[in-house]
C-alpha atoms as a PDB file:
ATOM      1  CA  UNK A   1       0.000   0.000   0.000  1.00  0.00           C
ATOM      2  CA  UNK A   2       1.242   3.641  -1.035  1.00  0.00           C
ATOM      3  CA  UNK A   3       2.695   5.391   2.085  1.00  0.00           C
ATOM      4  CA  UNK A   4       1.844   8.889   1.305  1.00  0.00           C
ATOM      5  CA  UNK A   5      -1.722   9.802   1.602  1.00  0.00           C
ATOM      6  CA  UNK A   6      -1.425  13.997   1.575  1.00  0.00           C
ATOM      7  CA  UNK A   7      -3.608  16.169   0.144  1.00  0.00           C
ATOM      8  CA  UNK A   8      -0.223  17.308  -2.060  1.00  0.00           C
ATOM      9  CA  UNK A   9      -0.166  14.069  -4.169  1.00  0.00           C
ATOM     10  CA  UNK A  10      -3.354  13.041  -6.557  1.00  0.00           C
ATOM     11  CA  UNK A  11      -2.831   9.067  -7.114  1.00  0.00           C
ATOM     12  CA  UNK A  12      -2.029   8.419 -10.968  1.00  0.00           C
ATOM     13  CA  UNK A  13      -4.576   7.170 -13.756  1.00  0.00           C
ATOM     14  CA  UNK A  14      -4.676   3.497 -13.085  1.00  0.00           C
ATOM     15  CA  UNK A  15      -3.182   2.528 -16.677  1.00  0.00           C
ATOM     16  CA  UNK A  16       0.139   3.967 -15.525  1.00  0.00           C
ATOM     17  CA  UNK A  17       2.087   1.070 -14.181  1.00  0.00           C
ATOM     18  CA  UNK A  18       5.660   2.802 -14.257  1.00  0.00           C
ATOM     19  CA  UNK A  19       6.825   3.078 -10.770  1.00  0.00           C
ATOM     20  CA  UNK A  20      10.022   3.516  -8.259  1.00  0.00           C
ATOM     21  CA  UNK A  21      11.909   2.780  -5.719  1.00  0.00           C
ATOM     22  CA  UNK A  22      12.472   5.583  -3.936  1.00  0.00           C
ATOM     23  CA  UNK A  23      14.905   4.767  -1.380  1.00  0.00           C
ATOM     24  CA  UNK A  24      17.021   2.258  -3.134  1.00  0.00           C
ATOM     25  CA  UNK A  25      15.798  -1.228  -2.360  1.00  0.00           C
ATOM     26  CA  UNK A  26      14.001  -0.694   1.036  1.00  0.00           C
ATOM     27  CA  UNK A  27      11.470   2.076   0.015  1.00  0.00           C
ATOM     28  CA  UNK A  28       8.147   0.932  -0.939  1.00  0.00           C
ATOM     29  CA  UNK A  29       7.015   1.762  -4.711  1.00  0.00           C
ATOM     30  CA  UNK A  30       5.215   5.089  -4.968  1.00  0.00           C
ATOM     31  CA  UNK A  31       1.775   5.273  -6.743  1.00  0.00           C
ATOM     32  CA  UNK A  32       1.425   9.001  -6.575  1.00  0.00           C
ATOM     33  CA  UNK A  33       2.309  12.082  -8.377  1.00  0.00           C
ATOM     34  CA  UNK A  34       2.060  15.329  -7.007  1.00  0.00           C
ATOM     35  CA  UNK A  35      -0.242  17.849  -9.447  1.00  0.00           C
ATOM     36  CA  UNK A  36       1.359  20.711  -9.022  1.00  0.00           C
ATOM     37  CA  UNK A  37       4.578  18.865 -10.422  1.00  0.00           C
ATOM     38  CA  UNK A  38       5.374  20.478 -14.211  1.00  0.00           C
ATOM     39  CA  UNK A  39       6.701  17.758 -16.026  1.00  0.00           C
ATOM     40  CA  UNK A  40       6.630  14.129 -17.180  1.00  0.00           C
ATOM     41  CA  UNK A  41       6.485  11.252 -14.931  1.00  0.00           C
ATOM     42  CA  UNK A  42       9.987  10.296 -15.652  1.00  0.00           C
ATOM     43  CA  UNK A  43      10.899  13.869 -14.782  1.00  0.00           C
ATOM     44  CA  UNK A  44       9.106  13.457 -11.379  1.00  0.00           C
ATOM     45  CA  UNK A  45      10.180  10.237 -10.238  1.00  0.00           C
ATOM     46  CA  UNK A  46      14.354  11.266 -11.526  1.00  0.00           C
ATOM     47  CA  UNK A  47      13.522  14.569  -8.911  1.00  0.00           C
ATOM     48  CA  UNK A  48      11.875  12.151  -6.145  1.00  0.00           C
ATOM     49  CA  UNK A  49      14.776  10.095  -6.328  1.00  0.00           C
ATOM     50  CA  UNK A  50      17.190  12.892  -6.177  1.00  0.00           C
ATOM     51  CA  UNK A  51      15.807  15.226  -3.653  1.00  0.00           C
ATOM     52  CA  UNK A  52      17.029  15.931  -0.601  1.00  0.00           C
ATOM     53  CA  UNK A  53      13.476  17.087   0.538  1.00  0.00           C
ATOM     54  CA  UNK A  54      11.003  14.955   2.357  1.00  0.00           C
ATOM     55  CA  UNK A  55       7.081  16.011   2.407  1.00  0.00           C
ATOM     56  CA  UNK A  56       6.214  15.474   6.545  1.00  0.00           C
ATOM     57  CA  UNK A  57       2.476  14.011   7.240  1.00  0.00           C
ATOM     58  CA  UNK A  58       0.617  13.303  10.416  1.00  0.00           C
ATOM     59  CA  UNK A  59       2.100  16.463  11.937  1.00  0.00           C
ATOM     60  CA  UNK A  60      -0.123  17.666  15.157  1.00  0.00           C
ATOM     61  CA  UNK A  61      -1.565  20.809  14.902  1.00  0.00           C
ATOM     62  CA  UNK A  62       0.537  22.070  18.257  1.00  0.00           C
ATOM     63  CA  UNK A  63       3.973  21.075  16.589  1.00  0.00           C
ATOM     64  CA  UNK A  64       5.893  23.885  16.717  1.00  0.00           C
ATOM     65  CA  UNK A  65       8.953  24.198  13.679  1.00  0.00           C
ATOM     66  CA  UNK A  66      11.250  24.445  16.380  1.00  0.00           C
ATOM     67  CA  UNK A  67      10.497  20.724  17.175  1.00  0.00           C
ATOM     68  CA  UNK A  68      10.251  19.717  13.705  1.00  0.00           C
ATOM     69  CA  UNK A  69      13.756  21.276  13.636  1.00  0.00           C
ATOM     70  CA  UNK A  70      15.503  19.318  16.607  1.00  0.00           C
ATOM     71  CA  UNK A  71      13.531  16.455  15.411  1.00  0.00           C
ATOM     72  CA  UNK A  72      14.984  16.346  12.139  1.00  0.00           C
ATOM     73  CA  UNK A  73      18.696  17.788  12.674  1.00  0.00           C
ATOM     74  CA  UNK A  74      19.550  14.068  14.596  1.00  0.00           C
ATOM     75  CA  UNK A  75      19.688  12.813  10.656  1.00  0.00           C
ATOM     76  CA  UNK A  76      21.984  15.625   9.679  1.00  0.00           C
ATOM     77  CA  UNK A  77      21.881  19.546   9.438  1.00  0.00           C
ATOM     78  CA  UNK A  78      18.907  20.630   8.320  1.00  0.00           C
ATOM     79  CA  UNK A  79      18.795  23.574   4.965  1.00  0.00           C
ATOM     80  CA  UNK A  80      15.264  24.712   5.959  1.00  0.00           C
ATOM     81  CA  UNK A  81      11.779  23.765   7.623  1.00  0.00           C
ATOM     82  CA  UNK A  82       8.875  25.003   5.949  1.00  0.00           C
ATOM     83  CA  UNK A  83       5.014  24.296   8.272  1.00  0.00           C
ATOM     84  CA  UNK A  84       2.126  23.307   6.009  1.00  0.00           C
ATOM     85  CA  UNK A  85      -0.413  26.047   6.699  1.00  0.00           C
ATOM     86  CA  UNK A  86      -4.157  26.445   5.864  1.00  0.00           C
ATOM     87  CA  UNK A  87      -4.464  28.888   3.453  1.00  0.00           C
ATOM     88  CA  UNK A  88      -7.580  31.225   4.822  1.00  0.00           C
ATOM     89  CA  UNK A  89      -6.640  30.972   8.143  1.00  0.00           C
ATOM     90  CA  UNK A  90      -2.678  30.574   8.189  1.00  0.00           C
ATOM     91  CA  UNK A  91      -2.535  27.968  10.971  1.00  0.00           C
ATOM     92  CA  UNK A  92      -0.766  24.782  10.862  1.00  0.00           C
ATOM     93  CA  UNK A  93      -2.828  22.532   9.325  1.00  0.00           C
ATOM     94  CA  UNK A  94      -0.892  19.232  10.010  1.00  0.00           C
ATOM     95  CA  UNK A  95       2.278  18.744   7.225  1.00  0.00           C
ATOM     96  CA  UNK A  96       5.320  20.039   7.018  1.00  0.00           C
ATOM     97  CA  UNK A  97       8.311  20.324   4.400  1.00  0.00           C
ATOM     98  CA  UNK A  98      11.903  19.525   5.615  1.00  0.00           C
ATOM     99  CA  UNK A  99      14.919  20.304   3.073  1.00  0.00           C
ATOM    100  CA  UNK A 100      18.152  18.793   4.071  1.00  0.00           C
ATOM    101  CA  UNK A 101      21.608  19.838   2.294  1.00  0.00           C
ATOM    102  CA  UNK A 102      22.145  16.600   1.076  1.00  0.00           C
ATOM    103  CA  UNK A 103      20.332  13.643  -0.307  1.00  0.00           C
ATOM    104  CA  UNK A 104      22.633  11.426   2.749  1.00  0.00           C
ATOM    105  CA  UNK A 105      20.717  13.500   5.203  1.00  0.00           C
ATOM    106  CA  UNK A 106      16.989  13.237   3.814  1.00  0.00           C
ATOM    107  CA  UNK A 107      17.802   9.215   3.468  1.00  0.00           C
ATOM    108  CA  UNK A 108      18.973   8.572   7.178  1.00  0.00           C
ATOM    109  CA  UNK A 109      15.987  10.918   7.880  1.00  0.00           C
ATOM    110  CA  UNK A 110      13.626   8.664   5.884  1.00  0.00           C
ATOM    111  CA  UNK A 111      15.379   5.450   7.381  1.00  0.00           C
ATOM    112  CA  UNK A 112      15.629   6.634  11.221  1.00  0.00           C
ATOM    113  CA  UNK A 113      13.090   9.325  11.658  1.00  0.00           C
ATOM    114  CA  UNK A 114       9.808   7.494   9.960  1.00  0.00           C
ATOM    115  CA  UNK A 115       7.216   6.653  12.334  1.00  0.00           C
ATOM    116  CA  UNK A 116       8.577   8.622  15.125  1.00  0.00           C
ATOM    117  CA  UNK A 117       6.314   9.987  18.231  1.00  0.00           C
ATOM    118  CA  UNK A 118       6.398  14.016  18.011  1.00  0.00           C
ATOM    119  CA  UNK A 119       3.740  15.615  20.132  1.00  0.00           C
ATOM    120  CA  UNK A 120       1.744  11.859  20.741  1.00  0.00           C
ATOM    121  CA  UNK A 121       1.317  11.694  16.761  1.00  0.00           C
ATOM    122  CA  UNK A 122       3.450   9.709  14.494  1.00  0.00           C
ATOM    123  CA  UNK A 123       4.701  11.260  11.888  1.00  0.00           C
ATOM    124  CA  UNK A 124       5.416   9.934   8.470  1.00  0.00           C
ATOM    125  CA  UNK A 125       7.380  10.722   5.521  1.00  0.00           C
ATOM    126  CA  UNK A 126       8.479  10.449   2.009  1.00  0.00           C
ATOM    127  CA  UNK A 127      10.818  12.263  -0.351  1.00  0.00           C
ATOM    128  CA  UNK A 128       9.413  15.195  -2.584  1.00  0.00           C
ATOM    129  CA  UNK A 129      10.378  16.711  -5.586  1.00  0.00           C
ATOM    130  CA  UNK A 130      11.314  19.807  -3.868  1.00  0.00           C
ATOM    131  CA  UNK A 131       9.565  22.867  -2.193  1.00  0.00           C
ATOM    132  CA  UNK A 132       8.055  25.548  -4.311  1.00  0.00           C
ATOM    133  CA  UNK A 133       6.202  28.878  -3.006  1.00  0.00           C
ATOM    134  CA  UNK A 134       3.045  28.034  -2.515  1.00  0.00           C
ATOM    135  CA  UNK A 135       2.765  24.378  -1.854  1.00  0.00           C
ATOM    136  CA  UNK A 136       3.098  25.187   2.203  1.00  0.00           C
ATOM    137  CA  UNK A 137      -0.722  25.570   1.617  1.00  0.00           C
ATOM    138  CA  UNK A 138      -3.250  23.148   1.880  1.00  0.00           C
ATOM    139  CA  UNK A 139      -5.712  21.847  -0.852  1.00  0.00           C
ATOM    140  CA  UNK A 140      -8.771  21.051   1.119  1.00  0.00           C
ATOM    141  CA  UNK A 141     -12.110  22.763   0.304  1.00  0.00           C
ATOM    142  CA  UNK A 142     -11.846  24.671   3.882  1.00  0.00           C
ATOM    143  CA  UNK A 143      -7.974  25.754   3.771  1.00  0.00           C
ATOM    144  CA  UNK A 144      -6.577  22.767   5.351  1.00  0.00           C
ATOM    145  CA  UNK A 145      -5.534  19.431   3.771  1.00  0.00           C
ATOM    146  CA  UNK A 146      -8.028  17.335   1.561  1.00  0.00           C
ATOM    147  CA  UNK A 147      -8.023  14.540   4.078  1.00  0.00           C
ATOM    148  CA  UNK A 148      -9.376  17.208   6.511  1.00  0.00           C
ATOM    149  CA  UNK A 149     -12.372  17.047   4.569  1.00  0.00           C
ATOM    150  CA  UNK A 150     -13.011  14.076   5.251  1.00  0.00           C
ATOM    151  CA  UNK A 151     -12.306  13.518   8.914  1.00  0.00           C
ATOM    152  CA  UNK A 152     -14.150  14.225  12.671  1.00  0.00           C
ATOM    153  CA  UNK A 153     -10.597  13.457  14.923  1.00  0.00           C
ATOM    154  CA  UNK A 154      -8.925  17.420  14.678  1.00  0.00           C
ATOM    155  CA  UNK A 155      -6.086  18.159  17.180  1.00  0.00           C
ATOM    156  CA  UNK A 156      -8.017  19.683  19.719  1.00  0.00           C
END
């Protein structure tokens, strides 16, 4: 089963079997594409698996960058930490972007980091193609992430 569920990555058309391993050998396939990504598949999945950026999911609401910073600098020095926000209100909104100044870095990130506790949630990631302006915002229909839209559990 596809490990990335975001509201930043819309599954591909079902007649598309070309996928990849993202993390050499021990990195499950990926099934999605991100639609905001300009550019063939083979373009995305060469920048997925050269990035040194991993998309963060499962991020509480209360989780501060400063955590997501000590969190992630145990894998390496981190290049910059950008919080998922909904876009009408500007709160966190539960995702995050972390950019690391290698691809070394992101990978012992990816390998170490996955499916650790961080304010009683654990969070999960997966490499991106790389940060753009824009994408810190969620997708949903109220500002926050598409899965949002579907759920009743919020951080309270």
């Amino acid at each position: 089963a596809p490990r990335r569920s975001s509201s930043c990555h819309a599954p591909l058309h079902p007649h598309q079997n070309r996928m990849a391993r993202l993390f050499l050998d021990r990195e499950p396939l990926t099934e999605y594409k991100d639609r905001l990504f300009k550019g063939t598949m083979s373009d995305y999945l060469e920048a997925l698996q050269t990035s040194s950026t991993l998309y963060v999911g499962n991020v509480s609401f209360f989780t501060s960058e400063e955590q997501i910073w000590d969190l992630f600098t145990r894998a390496g020095p981190v290049k910059a930490v950008v919080m998922g926000l909904d876009k009408e209100k500007k709160t966190p909104c539960g995702f995050c972007f972390v950019e690391y100044h290698n691809r070394g870095d992101a990978e012992k990130a990816v390998k170490y980091l996955n499916g650790t506790k961080l304010d009683e949630r654990e969070v999960r990631m997966d490499f991106d193609w790389g940060f753009q302006e824009g994408r810190q915002f969620g997708r949903g229909k109220a500002g926050g992430q598409i899965r949002d839209d579907y759920r009743i559990d919020f951080d309270v």
